[in-house]
Protein backbone atom coordinates (compact mmCIF):
# COMPACT_ATOMS: atom_id res chain seq x y z
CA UNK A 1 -30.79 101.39 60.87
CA UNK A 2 -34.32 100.00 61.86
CA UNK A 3 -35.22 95.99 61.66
CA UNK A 4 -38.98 95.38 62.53
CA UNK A 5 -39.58 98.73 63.53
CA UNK A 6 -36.66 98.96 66.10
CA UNK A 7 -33.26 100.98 65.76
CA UNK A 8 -30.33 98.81 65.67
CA UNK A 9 -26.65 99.79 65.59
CA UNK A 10 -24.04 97.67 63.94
CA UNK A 11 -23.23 95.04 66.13
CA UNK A 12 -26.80 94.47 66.27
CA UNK A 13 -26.94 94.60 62.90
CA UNK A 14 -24.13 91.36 62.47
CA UNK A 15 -26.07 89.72 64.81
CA UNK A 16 -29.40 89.90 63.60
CA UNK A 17 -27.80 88.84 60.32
CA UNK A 18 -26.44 85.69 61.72
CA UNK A 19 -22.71 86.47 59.58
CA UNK A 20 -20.46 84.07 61.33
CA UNK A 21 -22.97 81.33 59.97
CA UNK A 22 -22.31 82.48 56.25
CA UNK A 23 -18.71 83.79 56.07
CA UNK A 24 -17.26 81.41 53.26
CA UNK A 25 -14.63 79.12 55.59
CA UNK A 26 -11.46 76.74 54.19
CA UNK A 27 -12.27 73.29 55.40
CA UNK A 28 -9.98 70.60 55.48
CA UNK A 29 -10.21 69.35 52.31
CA UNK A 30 -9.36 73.39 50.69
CA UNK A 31 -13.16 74.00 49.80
CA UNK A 32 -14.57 77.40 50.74
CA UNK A 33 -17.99 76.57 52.40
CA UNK A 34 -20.08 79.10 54.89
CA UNK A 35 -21.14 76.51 57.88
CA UNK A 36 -25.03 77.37 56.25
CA UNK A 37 -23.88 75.58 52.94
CA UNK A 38 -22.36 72.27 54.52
CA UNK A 39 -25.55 72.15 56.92
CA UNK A 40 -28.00 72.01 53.80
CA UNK A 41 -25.13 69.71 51.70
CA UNK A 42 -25.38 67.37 54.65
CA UNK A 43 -29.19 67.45 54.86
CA UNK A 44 -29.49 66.22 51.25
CA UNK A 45 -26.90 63.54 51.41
CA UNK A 46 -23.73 65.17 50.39
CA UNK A 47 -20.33 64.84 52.41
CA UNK A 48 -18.07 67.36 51.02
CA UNK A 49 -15.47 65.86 52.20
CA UNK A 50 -15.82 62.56 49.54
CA UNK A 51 -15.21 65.19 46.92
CA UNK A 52 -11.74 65.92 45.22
CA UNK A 53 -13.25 69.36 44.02
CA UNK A 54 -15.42 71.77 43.69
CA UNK A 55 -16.51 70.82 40.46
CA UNK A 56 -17.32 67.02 41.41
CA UNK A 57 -19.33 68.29 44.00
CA UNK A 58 -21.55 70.75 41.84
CA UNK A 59 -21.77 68.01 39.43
CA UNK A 60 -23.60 65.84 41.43
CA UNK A 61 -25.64 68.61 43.42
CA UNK A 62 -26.99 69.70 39.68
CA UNK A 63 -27.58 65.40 39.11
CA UNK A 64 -29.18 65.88 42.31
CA UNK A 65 -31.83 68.53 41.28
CA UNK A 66 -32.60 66.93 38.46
CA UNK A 67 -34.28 63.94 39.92
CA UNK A 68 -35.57 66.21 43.04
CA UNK A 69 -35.62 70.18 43.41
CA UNK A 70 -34.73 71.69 47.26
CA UNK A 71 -34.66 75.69 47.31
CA UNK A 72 -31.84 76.16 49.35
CA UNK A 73 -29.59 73.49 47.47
CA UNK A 74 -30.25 74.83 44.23
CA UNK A 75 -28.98 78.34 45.79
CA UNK A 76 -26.05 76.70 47.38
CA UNK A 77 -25.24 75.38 43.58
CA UNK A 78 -25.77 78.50 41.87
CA UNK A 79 -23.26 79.93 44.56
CA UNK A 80 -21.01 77.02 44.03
CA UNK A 81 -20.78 78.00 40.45
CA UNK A 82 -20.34 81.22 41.12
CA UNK A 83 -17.26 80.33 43.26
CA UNK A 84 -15.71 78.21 40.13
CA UNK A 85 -16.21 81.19 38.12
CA UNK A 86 -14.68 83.79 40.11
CA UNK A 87 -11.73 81.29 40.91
CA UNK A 88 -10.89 80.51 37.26
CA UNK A 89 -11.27 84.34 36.41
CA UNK A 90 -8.60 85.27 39.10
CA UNK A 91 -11.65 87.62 41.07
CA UNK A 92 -11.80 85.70 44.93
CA UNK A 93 -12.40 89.13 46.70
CA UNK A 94 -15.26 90.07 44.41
CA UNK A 95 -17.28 86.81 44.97
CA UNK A 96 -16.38 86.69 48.49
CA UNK A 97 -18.07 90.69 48.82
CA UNK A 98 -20.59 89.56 46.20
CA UNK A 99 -21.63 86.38 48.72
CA UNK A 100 -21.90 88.70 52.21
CA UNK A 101 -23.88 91.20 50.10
CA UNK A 102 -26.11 89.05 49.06
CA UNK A 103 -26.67 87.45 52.40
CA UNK A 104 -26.75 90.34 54.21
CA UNK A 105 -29.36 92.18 51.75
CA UNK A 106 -31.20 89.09 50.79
């Protein structure tokens, strides 16, 4: 694989892509957040630790962007929904592929 011109192999590759920063972790209240998604949550105000779930937390993310619009937060909330979806619909390893994929090809 080439990046900027330069042949890579795979370990290269993870690196470059900076993976450990966006794998989806448990934290210690249950949630499944990449360490790139609690760094941005954090930088806009929200502890994700003062929610009780997922849902409270997009809730007030989406109250959030309503008043004032940040890029990357409004990414982190569309992934956030797509987290309740695939949770409620029984799919966790599709989202969880779907989420590397992107971030790895985005």
């Amino acid at each position: 694989m080439k990046v900027n011109n330069k042949d890579i192999d795979l370990d290269m590759a993870i690196n470059y892509a900076n993976i450990d920063n966006v794998l989806l972790k448990r934290r210690d209240n249950g949630f499944l957040l990449s360490d790139y998604q609690v760094e941005v949550l954090k930088r806009n105000g929200f502890d994700y630790n003062n929610y009780a779930s997922i849902n409270e937390l997009l809730f007030d993310i989406e109250d959030y962007l309503n008043i004032e619009f940040d890029q990357e937060l409004d990414l982190i909330s569309s992934e956030l929904a797509e987290l309740i979806y695939y949770k409620d619909t029984k799919k966790w390893e599709d989202i969880i592929f779907l989420l590397i994929f992107k971030y790895l090809f985005s």
